[in-house]
Protein backbone atom coordinates (compact mmCIF):
# COMPACT_ATOMS: atom_id res chain seq x y z
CA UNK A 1 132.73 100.36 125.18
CA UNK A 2 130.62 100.51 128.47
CA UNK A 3 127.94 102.41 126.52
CA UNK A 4 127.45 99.59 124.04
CA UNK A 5 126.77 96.99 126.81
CA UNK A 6 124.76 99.33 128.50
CA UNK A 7 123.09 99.17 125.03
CA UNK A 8 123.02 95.69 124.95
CA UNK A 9 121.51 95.06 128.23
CA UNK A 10 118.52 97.62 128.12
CA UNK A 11 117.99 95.69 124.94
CA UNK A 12 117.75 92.74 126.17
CA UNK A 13 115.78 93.92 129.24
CA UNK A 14 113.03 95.04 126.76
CA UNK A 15 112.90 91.73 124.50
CA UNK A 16 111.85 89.98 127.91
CA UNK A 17 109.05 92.67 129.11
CA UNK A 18 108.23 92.36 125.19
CA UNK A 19 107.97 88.58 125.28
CA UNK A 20 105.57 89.46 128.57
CA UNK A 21 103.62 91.49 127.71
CA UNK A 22 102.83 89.09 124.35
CA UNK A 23 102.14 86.51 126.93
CA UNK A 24 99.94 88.82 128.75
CA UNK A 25 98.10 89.53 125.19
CA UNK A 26 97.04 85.87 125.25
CA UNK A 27 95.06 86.11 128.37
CA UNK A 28 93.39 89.57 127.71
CA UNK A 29 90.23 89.88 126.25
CA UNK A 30 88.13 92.09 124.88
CA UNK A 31 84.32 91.87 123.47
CA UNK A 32 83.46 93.33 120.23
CA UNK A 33 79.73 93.87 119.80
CA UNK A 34 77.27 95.17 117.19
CA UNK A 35 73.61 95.70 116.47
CA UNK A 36 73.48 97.22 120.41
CA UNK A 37 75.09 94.18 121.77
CA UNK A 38 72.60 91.80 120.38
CA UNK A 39 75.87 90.06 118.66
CA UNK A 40 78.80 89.77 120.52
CA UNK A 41 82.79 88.27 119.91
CA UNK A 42 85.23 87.58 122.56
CA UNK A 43 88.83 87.86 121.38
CA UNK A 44 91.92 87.43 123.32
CA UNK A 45 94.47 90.34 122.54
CA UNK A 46 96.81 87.88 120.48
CA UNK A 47 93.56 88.07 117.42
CA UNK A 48 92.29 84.80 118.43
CA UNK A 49 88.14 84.65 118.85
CA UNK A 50 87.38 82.70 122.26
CA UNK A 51 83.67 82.75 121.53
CA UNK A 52 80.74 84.19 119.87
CA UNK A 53 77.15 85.29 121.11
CA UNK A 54 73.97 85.90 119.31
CA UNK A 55 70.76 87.10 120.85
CA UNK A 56 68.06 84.26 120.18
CA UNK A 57 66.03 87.12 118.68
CA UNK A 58 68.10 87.30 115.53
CA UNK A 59 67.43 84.03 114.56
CA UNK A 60 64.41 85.12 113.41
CA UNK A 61 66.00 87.93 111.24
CA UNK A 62 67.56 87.08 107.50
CA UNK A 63 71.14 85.18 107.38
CA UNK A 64 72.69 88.27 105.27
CA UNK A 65 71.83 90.95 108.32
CA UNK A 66 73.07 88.20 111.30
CA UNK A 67 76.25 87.61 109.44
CA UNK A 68 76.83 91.11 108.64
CA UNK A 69 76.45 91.93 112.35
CA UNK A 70 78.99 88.98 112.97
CA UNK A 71 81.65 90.15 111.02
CA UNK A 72 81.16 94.03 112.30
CA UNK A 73 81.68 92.00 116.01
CA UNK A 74 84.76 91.09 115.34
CA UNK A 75 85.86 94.22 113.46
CA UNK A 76 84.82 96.11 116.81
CA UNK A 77 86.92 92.98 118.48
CA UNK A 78 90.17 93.65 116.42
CA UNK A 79 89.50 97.63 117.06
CA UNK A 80 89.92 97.08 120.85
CA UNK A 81 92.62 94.50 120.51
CA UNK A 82 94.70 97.10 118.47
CA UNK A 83 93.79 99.61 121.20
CA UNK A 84 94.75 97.51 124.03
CA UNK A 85 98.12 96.29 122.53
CA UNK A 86 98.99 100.33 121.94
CA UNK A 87 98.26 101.00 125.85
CA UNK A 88 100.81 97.83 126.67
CA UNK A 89 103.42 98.96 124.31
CA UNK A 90 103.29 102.78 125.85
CA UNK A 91 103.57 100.89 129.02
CA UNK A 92 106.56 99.11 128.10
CA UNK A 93 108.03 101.80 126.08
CA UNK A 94 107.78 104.47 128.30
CA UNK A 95 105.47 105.99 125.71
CA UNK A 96 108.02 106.36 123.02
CA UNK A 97 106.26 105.75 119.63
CA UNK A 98 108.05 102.95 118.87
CA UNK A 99 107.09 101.09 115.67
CA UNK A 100 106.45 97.35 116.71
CA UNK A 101 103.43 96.38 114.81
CA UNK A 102 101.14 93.82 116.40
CA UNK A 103 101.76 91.79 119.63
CA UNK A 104 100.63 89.21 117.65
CA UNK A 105 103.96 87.05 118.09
């Protein structure tokens, strides 16, 4: 039975880097931008947006074009959050393709 608490323990080994490296997701951020970084959204790597910028000069444009640039921010945001959690999950998995979804927690 050694094998299954051999089992056991790497198990438990990677539920704490795992519960790390979602703590480490919190603090990373990442900055989606659009229209050539006239709009720009800061989101940590756990989805949450820390801030937003928007180039004065916009203002002057029509709402419908500034928001669309907003949201494609963020969907450049999420893009890099998705690609950051990947890299931390090869890290921790030794580059097995392990399916965890998001780091999310």
């Amino acid at each position: 039975m050694k094998g299954i608490g051999d089992l056991m323990k790497q198990a438990q080994e990677v539920q704490s880097r795992l519960t790390d490296v979602q703590n480490e997701m919190a603090k990373i951020e990442v900055t989606g931008e659009s229209g050539a970084g006239l709009v720009q959204v800061i989101m940590n790597c756990r989805y949450g947006v820390m801030g937003v910028s928007i180039d004065s000069s916009l203002f002057d444009e029509e709402k419908q074009m500034l928001e669309d640039l907003v949201a494609a921010a963020c969907n450049d945001a999420v893009k890099k959050v998705e690609q950051t959690q990947a890299e931390k999950m090869s890290e921790l998995t030794g580059g097995l393709n392990l399916p965890f979804g998001n780091l999310g927690g």
